[in-house]
N, C-alpha and C. Protein backbone atom coordinates (compact mmCIF):
# COMPACT_ATOMS: atom_id res chain seq x y z
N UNK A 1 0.82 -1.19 0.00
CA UNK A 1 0.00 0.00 0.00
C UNK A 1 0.87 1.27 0.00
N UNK A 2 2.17 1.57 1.03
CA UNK A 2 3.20 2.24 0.79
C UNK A 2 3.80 3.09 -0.36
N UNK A 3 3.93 1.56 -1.05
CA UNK A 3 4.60 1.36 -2.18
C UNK A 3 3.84 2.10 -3.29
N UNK A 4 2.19 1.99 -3.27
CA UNK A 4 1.67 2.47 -4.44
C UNK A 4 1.03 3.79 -4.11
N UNK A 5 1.16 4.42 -2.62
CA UNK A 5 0.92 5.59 -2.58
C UNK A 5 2.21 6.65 -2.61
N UNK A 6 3.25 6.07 -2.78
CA UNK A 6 4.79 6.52 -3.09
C UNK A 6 4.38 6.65 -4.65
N UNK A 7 4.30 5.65 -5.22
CA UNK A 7 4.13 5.93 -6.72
C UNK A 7 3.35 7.01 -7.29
N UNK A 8 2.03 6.74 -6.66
CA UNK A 8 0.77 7.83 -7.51
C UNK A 8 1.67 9.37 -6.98
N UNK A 9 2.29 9.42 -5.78
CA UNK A 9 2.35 10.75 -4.88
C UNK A 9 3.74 11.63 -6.40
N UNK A 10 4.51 10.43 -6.41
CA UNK A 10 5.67 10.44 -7.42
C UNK A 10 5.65 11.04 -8.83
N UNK A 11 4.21 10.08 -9.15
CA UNK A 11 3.92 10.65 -10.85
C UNK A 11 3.19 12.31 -10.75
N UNK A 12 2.59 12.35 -9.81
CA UNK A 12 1.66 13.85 -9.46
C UNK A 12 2.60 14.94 -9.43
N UNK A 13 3.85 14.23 -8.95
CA UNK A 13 4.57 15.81 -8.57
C UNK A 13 5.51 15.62 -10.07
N UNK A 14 5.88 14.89 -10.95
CA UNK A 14 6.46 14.90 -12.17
C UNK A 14 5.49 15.24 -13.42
N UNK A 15 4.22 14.91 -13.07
CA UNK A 15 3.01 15.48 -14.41
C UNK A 15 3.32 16.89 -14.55
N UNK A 16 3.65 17.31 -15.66
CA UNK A 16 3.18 18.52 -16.06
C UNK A 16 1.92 19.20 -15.69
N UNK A 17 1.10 20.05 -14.98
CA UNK A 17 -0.20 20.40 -15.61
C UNK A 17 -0.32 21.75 -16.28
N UNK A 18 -1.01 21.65 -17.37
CA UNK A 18 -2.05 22.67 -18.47
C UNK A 18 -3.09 23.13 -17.62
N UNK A 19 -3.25 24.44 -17.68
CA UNK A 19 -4.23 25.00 -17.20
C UNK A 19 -5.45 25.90 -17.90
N UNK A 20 -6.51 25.43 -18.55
CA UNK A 20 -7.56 25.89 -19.69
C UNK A 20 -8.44 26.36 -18.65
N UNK A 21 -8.74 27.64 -18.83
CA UNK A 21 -10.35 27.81 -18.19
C UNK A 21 -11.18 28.05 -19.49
N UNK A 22 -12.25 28.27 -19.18
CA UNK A 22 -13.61 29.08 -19.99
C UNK A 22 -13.53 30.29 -19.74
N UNK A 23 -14.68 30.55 -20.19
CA UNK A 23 -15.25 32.07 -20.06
C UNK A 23 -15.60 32.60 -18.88
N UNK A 24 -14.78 33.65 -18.43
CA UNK A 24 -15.38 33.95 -17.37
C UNK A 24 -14.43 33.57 -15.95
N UNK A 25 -13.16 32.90 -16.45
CA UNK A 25 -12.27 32.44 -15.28
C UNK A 25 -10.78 32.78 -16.10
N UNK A 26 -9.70 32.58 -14.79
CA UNK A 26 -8.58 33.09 -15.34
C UNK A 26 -7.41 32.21 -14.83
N UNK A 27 -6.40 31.58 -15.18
CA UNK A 27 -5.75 31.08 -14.30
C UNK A 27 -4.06 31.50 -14.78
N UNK A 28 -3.58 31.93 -13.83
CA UNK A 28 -2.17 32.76 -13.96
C UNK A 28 -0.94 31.88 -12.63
N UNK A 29 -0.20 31.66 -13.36
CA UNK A 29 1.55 30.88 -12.37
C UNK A 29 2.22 32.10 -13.00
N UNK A 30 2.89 32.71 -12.13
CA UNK A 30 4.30 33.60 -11.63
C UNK A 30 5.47 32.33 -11.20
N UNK A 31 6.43 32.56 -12.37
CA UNK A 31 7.62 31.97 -11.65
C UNK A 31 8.85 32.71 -12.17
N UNK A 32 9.31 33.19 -10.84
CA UNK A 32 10.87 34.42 -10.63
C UNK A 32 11.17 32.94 -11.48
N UNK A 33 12.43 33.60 -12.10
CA UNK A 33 13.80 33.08 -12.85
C UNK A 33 14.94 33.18 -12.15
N UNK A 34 15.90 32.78 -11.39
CA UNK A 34 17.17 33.33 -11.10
C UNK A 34 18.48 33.48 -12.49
N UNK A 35 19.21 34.60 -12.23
CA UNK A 35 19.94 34.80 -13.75
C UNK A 35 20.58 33.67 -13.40
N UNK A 36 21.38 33.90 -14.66
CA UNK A 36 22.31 32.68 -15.04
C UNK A 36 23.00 32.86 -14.42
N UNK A 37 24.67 31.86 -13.54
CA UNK A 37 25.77 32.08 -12.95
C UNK A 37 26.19 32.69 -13.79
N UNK A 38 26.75 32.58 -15.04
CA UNK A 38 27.78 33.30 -15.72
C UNK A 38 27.41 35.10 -16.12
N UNK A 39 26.43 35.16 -15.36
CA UNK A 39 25.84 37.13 -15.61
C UNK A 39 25.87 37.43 -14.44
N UNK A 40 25.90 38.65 -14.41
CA UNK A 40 25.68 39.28 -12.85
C UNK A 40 24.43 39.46 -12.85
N UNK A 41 23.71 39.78 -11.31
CA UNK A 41 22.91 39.28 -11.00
C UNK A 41 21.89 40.90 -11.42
N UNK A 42 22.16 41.40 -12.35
CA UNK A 42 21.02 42.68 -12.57
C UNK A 42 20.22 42.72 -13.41
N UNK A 43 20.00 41.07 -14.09
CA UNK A 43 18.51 40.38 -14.71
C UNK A 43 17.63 39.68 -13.82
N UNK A 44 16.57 39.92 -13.85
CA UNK A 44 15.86 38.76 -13.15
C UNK A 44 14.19 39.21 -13.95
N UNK A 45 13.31 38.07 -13.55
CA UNK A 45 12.32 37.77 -14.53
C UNK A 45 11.23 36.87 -13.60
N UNK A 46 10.17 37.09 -13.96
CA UNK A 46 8.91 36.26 -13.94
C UNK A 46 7.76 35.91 -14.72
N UNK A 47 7.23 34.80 -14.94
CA UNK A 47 6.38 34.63 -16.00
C UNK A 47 5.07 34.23 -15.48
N UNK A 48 3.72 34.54 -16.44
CA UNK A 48 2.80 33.66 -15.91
C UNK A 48 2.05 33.74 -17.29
N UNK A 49 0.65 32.47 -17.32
CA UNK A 49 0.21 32.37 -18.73
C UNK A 49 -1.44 31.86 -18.23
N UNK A 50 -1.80 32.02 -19.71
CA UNK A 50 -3.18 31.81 -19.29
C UNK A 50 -3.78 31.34 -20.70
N UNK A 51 -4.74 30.43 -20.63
CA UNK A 51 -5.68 29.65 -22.00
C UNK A 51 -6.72 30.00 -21.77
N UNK A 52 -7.35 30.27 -22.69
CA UNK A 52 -8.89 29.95 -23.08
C UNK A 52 -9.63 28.86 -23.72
N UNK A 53 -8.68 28.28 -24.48
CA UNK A 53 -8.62 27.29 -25.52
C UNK A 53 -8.81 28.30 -27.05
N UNK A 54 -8.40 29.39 -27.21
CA UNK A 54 -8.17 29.90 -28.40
C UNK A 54 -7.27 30.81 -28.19
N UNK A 55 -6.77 31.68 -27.64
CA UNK A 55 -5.74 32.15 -27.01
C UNK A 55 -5.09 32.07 -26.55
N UNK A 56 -3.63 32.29 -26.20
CA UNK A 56 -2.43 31.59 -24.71
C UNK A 56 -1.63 32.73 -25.10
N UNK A 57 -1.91 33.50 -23.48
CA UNK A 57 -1.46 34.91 -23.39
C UNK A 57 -0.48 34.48 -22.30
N UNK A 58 0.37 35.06 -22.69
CA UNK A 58 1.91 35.03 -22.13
C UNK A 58 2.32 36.25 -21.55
N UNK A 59 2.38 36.24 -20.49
CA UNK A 59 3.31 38.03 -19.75
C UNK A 59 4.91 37.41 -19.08
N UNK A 60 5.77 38.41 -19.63
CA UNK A 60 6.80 38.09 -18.89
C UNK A 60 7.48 39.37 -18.89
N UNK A 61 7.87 39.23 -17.70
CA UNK A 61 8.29 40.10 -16.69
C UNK A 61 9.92 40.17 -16.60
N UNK A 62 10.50 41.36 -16.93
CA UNK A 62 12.14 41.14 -16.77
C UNK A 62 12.22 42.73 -16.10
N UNK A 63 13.61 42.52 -15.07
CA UNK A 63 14.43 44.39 -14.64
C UNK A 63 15.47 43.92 -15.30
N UNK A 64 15.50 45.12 -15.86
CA UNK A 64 16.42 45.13 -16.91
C UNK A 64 17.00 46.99 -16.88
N UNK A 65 17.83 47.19 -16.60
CA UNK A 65 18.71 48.24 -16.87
C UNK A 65 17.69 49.65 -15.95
N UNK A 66 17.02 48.89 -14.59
CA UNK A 66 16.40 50.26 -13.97
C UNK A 66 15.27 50.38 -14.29
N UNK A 67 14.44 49.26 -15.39
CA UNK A 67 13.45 49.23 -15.67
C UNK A 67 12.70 47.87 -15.75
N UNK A 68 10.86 47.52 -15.68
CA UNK A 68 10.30 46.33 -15.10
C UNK A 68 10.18 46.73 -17.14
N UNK A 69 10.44 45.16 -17.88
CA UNK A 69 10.41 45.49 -19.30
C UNK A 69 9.68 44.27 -19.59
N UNK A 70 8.55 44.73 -19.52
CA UNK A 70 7.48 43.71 -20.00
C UNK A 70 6.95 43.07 -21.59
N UNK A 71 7.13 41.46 -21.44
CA UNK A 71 6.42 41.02 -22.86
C UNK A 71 5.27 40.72 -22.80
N UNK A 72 4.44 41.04 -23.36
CA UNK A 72 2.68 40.43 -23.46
C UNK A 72 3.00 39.61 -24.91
N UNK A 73 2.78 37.91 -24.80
CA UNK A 73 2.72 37.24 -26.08
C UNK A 73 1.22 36.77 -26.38
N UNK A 74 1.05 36.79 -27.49
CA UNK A 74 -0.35 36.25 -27.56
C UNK A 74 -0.39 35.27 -28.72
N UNK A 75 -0.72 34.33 -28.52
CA UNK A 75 -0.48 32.92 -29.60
C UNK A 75 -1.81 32.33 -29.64
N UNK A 76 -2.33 32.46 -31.32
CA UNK A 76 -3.40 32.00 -31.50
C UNK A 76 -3.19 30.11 -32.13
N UNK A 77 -4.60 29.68 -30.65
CA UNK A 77 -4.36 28.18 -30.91
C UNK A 77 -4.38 27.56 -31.86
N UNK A 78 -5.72 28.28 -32.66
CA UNK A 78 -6.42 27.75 -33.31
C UNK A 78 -6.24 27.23 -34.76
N UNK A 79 -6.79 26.83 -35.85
CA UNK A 79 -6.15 26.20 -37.23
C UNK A 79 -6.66 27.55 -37.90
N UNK A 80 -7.85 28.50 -37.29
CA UNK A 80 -8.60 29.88 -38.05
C UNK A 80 -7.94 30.94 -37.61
N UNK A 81 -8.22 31.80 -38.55
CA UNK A 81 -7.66 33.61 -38.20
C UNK A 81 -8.67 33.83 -36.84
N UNK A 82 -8.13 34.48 -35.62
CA UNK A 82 -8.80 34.90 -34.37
C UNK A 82 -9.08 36.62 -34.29
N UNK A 83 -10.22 36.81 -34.86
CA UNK A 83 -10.31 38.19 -34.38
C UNK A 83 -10.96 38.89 -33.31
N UNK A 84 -10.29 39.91 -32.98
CA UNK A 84 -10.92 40.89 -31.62
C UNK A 84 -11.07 42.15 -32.02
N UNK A 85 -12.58 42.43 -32.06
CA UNK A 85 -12.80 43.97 -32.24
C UNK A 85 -12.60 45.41 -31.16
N UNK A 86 -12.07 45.92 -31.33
CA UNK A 86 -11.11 46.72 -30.21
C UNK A 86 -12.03 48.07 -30.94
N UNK A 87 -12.67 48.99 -29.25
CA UNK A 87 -12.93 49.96 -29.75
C UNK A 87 -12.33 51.60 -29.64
N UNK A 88 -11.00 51.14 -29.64
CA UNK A 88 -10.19 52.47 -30.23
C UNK A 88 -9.07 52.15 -31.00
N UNK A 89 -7.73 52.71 -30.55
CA UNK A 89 -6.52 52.15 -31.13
C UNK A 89 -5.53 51.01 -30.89
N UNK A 90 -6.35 51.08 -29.20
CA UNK A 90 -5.57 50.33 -28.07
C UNK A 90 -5.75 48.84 -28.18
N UNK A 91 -4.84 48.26 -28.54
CA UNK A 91 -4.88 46.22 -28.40
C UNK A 91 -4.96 46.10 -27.21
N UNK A 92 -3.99 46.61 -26.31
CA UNK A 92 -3.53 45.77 -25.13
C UNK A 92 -3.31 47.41 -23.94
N UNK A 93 -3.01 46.76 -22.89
CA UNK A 93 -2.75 47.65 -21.85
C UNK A 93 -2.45 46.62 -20.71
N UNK A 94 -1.09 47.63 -19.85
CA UNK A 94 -0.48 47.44 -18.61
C UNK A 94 -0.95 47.80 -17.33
N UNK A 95 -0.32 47.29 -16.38
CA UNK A 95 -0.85 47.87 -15.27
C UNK A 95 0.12 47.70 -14.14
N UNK A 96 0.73 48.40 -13.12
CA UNK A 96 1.33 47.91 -11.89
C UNK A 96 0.34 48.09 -10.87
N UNK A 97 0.38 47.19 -10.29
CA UNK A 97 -0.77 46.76 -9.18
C UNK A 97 -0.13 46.10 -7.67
N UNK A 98 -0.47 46.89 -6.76
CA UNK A 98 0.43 46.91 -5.17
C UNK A 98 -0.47 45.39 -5.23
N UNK A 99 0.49 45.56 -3.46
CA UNK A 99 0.13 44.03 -2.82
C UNK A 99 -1.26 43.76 -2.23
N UNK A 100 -2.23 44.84 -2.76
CA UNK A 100 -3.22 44.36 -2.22
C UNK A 100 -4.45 44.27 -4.11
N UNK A 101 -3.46 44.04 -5.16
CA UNK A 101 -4.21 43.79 -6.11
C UNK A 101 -4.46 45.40 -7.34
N UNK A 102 -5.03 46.54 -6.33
CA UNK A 102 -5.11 47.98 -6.46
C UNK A 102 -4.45 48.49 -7.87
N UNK A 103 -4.77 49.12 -8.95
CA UNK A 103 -4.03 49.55 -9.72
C UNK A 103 -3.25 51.01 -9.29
N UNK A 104 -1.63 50.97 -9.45
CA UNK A 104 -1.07 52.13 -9.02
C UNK A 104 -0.28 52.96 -10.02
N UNK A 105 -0.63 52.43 -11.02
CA UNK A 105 -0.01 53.37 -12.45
C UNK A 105 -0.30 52.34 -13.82
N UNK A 106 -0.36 52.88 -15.21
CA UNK A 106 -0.80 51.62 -16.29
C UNK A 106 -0.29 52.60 -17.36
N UNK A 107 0.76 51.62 -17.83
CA UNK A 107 1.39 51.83 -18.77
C UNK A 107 0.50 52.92 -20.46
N UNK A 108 -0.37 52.55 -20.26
CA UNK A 108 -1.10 54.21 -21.35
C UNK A 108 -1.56 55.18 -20.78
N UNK A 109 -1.57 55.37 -19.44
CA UNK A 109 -1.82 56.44 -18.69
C UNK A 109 -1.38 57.61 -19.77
N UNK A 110 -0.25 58.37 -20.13
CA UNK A 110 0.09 58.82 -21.14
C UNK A 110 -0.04 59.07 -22.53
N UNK A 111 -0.45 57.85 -22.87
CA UNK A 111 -0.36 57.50 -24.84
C UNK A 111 -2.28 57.71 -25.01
N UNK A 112 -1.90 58.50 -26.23
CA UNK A 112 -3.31 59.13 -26.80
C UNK A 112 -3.27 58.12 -28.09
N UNK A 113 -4.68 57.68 -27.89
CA UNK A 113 -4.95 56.52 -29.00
C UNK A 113 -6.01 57.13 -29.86
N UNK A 114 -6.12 56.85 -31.16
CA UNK A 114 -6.97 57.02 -32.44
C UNK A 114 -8.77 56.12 -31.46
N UNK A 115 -9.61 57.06 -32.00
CA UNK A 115 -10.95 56.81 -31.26
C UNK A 115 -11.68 56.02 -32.81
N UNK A 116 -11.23 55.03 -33.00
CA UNK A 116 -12.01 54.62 -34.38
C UNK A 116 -11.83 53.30 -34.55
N UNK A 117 -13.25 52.63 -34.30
CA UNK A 117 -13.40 50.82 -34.28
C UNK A 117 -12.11 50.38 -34.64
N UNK A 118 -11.76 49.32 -34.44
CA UNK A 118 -10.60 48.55 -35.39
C UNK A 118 -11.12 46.64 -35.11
N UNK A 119 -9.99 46.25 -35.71
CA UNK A 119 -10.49 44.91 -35.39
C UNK A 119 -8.45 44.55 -35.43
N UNK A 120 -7.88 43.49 -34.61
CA UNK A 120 -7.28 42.78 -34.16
C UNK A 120 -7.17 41.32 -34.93
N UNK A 121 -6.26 41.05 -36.07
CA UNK A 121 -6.56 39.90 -36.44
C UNK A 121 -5.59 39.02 -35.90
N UNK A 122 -5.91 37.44 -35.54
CA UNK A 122 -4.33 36.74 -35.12
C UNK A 122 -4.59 35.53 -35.85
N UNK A 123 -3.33 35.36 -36.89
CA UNK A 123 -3.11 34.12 -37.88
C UNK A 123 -3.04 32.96 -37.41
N UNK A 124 -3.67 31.85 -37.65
CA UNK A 124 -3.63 30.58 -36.87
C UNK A 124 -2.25 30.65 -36.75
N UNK A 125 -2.26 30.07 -35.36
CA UNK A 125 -0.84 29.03 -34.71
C UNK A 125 0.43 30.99 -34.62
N UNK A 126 0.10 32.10 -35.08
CA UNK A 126 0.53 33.21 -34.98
C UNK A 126 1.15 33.62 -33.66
N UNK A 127 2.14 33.78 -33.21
CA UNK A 127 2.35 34.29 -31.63
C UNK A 127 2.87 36.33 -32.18
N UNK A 128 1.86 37.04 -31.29
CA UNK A 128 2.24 38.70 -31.25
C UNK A 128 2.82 39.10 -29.97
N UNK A 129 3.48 39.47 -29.91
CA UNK A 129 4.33 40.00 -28.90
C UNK A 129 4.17 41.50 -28.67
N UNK A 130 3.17 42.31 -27.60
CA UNK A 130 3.46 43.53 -27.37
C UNK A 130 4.57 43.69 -26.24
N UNK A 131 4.52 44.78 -26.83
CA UNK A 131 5.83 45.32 -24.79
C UNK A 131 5.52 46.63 -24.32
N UNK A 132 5.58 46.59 -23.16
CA UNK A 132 5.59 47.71 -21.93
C UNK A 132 6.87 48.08 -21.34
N UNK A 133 7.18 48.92 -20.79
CA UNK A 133 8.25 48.89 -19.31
C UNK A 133 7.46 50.03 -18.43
N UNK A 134 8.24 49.89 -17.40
CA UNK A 134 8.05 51.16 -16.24
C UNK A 134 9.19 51.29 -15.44
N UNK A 135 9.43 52.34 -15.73
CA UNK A 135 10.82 53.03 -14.86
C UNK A 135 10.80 52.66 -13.39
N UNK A 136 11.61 51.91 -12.98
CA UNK A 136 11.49 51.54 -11.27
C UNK A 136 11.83 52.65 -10.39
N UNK A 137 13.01 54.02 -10.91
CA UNK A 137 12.85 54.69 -9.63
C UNK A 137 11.50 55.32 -9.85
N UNK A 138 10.60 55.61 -10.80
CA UNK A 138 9.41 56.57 -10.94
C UNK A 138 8.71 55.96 -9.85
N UNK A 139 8.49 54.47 -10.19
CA UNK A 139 7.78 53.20 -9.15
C UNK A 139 7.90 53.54 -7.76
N UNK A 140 8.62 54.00 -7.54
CA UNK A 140 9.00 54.52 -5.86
C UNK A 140 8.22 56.38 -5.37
N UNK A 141 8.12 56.55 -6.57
CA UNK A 141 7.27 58.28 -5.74
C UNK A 141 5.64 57.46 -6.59
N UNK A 142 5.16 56.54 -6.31
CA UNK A 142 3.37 55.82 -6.25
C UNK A 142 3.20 56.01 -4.98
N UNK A 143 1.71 56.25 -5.18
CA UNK A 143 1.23 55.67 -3.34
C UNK A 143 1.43 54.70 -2.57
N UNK A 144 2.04 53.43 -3.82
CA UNK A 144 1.94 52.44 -2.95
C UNK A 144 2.92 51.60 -3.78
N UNK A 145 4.01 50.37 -3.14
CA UNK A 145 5.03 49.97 -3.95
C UNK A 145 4.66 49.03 -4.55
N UNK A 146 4.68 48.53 -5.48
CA UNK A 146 4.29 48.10 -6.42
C UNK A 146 5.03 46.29 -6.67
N UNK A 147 3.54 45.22 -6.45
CA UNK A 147 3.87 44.08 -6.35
C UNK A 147 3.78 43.19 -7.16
N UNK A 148 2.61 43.60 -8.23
CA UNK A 148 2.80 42.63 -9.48
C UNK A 148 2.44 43.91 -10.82
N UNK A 149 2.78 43.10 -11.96
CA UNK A 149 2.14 43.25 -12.96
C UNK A 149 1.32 42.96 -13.86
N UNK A 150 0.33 43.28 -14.25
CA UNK A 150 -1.13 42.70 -14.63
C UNK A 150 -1.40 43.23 -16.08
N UNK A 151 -1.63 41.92 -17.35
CA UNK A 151 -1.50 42.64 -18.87
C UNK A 151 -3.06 42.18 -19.52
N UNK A 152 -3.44 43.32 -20.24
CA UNK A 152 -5.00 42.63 -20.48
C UNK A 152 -4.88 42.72 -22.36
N UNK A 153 -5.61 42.16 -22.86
CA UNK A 153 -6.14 42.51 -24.25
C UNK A 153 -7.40 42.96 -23.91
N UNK A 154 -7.39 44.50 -24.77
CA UNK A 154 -8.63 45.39 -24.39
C UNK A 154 -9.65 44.46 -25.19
N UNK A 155 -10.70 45.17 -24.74
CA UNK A 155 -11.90 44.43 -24.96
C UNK A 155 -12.39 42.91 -24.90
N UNK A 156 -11.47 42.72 -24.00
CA UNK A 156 -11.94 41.05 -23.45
C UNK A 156 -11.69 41.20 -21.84
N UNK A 157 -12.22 39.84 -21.51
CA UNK A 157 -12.43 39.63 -19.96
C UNK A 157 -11.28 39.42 -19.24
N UNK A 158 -10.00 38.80 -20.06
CA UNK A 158 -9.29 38.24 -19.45
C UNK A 158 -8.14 39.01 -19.28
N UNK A 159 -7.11 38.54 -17.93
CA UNK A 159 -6.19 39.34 -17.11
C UNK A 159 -5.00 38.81 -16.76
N UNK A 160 -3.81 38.59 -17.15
CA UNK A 160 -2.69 38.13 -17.09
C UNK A 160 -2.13 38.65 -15.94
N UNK A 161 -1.67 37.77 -14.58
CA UNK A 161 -0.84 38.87 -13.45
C UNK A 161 -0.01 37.98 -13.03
N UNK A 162 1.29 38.89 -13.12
CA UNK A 162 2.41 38.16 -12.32
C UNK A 162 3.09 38.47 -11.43
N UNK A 163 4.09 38.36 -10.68
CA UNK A 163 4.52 38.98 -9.19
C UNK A 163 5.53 39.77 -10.05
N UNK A 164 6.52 40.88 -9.76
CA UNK A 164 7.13 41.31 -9.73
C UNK A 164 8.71 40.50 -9.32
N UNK A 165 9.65 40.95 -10.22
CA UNK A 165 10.80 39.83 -10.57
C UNK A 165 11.64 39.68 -8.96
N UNK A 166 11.53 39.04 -8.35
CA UNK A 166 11.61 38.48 -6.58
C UNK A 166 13.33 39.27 -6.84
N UNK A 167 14.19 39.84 -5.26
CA UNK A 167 14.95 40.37 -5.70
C UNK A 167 15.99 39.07 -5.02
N UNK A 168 17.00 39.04 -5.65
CA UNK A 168 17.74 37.75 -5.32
C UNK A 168 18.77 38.48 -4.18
N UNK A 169 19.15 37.70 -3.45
CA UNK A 169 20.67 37.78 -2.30
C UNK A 169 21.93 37.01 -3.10
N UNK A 170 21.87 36.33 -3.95
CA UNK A 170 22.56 35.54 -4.37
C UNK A 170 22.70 34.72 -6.05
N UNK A 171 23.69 34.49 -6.25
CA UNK A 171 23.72 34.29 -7.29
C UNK A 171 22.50 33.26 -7.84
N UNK A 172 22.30 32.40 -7.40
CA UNK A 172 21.59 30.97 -7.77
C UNK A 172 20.37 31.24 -6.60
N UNK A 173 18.89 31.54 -7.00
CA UNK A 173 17.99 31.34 -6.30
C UNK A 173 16.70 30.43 -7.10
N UNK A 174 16.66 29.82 -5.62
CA UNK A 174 15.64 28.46 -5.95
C UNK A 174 14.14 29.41 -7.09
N UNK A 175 13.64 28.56 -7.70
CA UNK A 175 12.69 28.88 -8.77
C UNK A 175 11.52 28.86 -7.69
N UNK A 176 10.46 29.52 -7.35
CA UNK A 176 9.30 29.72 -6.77
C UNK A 176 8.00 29.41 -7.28
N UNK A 177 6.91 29.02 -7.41
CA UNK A 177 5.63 29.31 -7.88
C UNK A 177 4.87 30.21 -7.00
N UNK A 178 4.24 31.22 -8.00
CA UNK A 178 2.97 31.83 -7.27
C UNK A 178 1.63 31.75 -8.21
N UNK A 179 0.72 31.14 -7.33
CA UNK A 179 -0.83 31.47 -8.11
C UNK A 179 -1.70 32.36 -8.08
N UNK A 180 -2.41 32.25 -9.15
CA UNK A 180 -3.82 32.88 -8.78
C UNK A 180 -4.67 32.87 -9.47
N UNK A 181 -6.13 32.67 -9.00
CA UNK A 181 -7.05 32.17 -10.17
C UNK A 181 -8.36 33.68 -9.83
N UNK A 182 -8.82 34.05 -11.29
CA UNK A 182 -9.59 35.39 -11.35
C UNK A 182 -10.65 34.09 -11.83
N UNK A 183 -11.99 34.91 -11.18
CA UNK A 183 -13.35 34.25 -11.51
C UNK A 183 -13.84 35.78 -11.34
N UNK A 184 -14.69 35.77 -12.75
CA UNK A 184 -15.28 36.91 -13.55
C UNK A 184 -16.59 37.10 -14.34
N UNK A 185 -17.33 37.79 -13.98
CA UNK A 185 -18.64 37.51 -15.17
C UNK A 185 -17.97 38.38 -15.99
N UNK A 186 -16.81 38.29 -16.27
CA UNK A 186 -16.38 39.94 -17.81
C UNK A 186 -15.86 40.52 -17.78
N UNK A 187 -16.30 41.39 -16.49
CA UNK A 187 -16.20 42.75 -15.89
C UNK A 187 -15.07 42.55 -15.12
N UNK A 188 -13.30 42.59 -15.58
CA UNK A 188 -12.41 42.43 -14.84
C UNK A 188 -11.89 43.91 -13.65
N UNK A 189 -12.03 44.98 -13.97
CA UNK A 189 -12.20 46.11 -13.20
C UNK A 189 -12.37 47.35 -13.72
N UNK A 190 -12.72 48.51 -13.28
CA UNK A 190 -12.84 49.93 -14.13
C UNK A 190 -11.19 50.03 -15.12
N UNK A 191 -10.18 49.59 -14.28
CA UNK A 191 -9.26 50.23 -14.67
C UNK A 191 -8.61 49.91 -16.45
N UNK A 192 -9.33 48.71 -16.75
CA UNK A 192 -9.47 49.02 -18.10
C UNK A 192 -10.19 49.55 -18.73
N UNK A 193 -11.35 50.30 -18.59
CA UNK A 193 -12.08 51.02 -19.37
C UNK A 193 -11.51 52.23 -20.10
């Protein structure tokens, strides 16, 4: 009996798991990176991803030169062209969001977008890559310090968030998981509107 609850316990922690929600749910893993030994230690990174089963939105998170330099990937599953009708100029938008979730600055705060329908096409099996950054000393005069980063495609429900790149003591730090699962009728918060 030992023996075969050693086994099942064995294969559980070696399975891979995929994480698909539906409509209306979100499921996001943050995992810091430690740099490589052979770099000094003033890269570091976190990732997290999310399915729908037609989409797989990718955020990753790097400090890089004084700045949080964000990738939003978006890879269409499907064998068809995926379109999203967007109603201004804006595809996508950022966000830094303290430790209690809160939005405390978003990357278009600034950028003036064209006010005129568009539509968003993505080529089967296609991966698009937008990018963000945010200046980390700016990050320090917010109300509040700033714990993850959170990437949306406008005009949909769904919300990509990851922790902020963990700061290392040392060359080689152990790899971490962080979760979190969003349950949504849609309406993910004002702050994308």
């Amino acid at each position: 009996m030992k023996t075969k609850l050693l086994l099942v316990v064995f294969f559980l922690t070696i399975i891979p798991v995929t994480a698909f929600a539906r409509i209306g749910t979100g499921i996001g893993i943050s995992i810091p990176f430690p740099s490589s030994s052979s770099s000094s230690n003033d890269e570091k990174s976190s990732y997290a991803a999310f399915s729908d089963g037609n989409l797989l939105e990718e955020l990753i998170i790097e400090e890089k030169n004084g700045k949080y330099v964000v990738s939003f990937e978006i890879t269409n599953l499907k064998d068809t062209a995926y379109t999203i009708s967007h109603k201004t100029g804006q595809n996508y938008d950022v966000a830094l969001l303290n430790e209690k979730g809160e939005v405390i600055a978003k990357w278009s705060d600034d950028i003036a977008f064209t006010q005129a329908l568009q539509d968003a096409v993505y080529k089967p099996k296609e991966t698009v890559t937008y990018r963000a950054s945010f200046d980390i000393k700016k990050t320090k005069t917010l109300k509040s310090a700033p714990a993850f980063i959170a990437a949306r495609l406008t005009d949909t429900p769904f919300t990509v968030t990851a922790k902020l790149p963990a700061k290392s003591r040392s060359e080689r730090t152990p790899v971490t998981l962080h979760g979190g699962i969003i349950i949504s009728n849609g309406n993910i918060g004002d702050w994308w509107d």
